[in-house]
Structures are given as C-alpha cells and as structure tokens.
Protein backbone atom coordinates (compact mmCIF):
# COMPACT_ATOMS: atom_id res chain seq x y z
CA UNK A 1 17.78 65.16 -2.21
CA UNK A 2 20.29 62.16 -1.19
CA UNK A 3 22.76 64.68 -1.21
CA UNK A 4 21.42 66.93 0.66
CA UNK A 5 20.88 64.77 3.59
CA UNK A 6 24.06 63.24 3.14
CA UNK A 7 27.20 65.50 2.94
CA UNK A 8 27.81 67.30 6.37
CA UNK A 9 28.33 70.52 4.50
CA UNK A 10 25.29 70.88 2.45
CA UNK A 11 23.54 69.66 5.99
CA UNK A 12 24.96 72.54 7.25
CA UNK A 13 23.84 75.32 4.90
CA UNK A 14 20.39 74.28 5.37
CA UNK A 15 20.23 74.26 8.71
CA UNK A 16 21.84 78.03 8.50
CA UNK A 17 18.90 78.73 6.25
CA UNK A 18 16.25 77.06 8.15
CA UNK A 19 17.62 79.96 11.14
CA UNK A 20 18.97 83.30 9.01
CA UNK A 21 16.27 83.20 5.98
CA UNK A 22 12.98 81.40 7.06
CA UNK A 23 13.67 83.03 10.82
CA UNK A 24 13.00 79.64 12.52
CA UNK A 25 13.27 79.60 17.01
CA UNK A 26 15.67 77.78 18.83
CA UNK A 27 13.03 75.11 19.19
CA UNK A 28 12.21 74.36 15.56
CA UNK A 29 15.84 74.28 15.07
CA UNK A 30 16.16 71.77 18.27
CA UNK A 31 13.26 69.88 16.74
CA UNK A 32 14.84 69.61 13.32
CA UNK A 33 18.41 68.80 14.95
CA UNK A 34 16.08 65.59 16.91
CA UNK A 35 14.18 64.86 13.40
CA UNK A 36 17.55 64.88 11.32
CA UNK A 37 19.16 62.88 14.05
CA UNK A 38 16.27 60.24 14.47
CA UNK A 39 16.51 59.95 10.82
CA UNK A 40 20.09 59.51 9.92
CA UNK A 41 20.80 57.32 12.96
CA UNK A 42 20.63 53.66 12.27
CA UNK A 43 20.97 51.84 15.86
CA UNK A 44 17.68 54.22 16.35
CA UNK A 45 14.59 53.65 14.56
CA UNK A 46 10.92 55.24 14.81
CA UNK A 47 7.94 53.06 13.48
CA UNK A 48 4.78 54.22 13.59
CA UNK A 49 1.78 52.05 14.28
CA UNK A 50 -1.21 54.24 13.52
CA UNK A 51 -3.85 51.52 14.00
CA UNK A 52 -2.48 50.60 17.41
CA UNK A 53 -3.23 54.16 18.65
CA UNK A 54 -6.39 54.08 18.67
CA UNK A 55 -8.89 56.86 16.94
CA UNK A 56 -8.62 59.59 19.60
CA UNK A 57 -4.81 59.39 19.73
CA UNK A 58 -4.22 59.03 16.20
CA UNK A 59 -6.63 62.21 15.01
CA UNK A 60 -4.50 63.90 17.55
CA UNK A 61 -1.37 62.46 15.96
CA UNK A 62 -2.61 63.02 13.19
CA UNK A 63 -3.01 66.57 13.97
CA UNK A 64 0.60 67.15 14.65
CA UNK A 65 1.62 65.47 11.36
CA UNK A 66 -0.78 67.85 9.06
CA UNK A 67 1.27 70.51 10.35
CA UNK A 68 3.82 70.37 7.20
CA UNK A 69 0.80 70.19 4.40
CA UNK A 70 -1.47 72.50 5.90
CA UNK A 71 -2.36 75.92 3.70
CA UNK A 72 -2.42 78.20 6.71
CA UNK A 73 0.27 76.70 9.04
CA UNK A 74 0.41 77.01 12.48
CA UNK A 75 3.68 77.36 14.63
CA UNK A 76 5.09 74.39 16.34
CA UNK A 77 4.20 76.65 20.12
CA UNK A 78 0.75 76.83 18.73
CA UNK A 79 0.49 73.26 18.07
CA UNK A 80 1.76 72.14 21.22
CA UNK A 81 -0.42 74.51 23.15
CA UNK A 82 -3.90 73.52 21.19
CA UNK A 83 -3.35 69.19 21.72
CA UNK A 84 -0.56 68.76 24.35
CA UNK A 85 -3.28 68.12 27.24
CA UNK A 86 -5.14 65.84 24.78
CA UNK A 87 -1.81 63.90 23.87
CA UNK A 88 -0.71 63.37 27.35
CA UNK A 89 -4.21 61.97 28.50
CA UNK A 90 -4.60 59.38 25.37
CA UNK A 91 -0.94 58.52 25.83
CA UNK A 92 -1.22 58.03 29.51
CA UNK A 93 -5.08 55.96 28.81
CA UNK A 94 -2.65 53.77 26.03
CA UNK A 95 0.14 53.06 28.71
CA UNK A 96 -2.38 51.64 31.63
CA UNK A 97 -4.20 49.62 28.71
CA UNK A 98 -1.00 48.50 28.15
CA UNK A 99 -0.18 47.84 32.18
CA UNK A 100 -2.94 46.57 32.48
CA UNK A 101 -2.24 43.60 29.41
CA UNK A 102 1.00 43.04 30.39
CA UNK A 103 2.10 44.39 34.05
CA UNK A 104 6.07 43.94 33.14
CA UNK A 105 5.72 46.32 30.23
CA UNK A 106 5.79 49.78 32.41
C-alpha cells in the first residue's frame, strides 16, 4: 500500500483506473486529485475534531464519511445534493458561535 501511494508511476496507473475502468467524473477524479494532495502534502494538514462539531454537524459529517463503507453507495452529486443545505447552515451556526467567543477569529 506504501508503494502505491508513494512512487509517481504506480500513482499514476491508479488514477488512470479510477477514470478508464471504474468510469469515475471529472469531479471524483478532482476530489481524489484534492484527497491525494491533502494527504501527501506535509506543510498541509487536516485534523478532525468530531466532538467540537457538535451532534447536528457531525451526523451530517458523518454522513459524508459513510459514503466509502456503505452497501448501496450513493454518488458523490447525490451526496452533495441530499446534505449540502444542511452543511452550510451548521457550518455557518459553528462560525458565529465561534464570532461570537472570540470576535478576531472571523
């Protein structure tokens, strides 16, 4: 698996498969691109927090993530069409808690 991550050529010929055998969009492949970036990068790290969410944000969070162990999968479009209103108005109640603690942090 190391490998695989690792040497740009291997990289490569899965991301070719990702596109020519399991048929995935431009924006699955942009996604992965951003994920395999994010990932490999190490001036840029993502932590995740889960209990600082809340319980509303997380389940939605949580929603997103279940996406790669679900039985019956749903496409990434399908996903962002059933929570994206939900996400942005948990995100956006975080982000005025947050204003509202600490008025230099937005």
């Amino acid at each position: 698996m190391r490998f695989k991550v690792l040497d740009p050529t291997v990289v490569d010929i899965d991301r070719v498969q990702l596109e020519e055998t399991y048929l995935w969009t431009d924006e699955m492949l942009e996604m992965w691109d951003e994920c395999y970036n994010l990932t490999t990068q190490i001036d840029k790290v993502v932590i995740t927090y889960y209990e600082g969410y809340g319980d509303k944000l997380y389940g939605v969070i949580y929603n997103y993530e279940g996406i790669a162990y679900a039985e019956d999968p749903t496409t990434w479009a399908q996903l962002k069409e059933t929570y994206n209103e939900q996400l942005d108005y948990y995100i956006n109640a975080l982000n005025e808690s947050i204003a509202a603690y600490d008025p230099d942090a937005g």
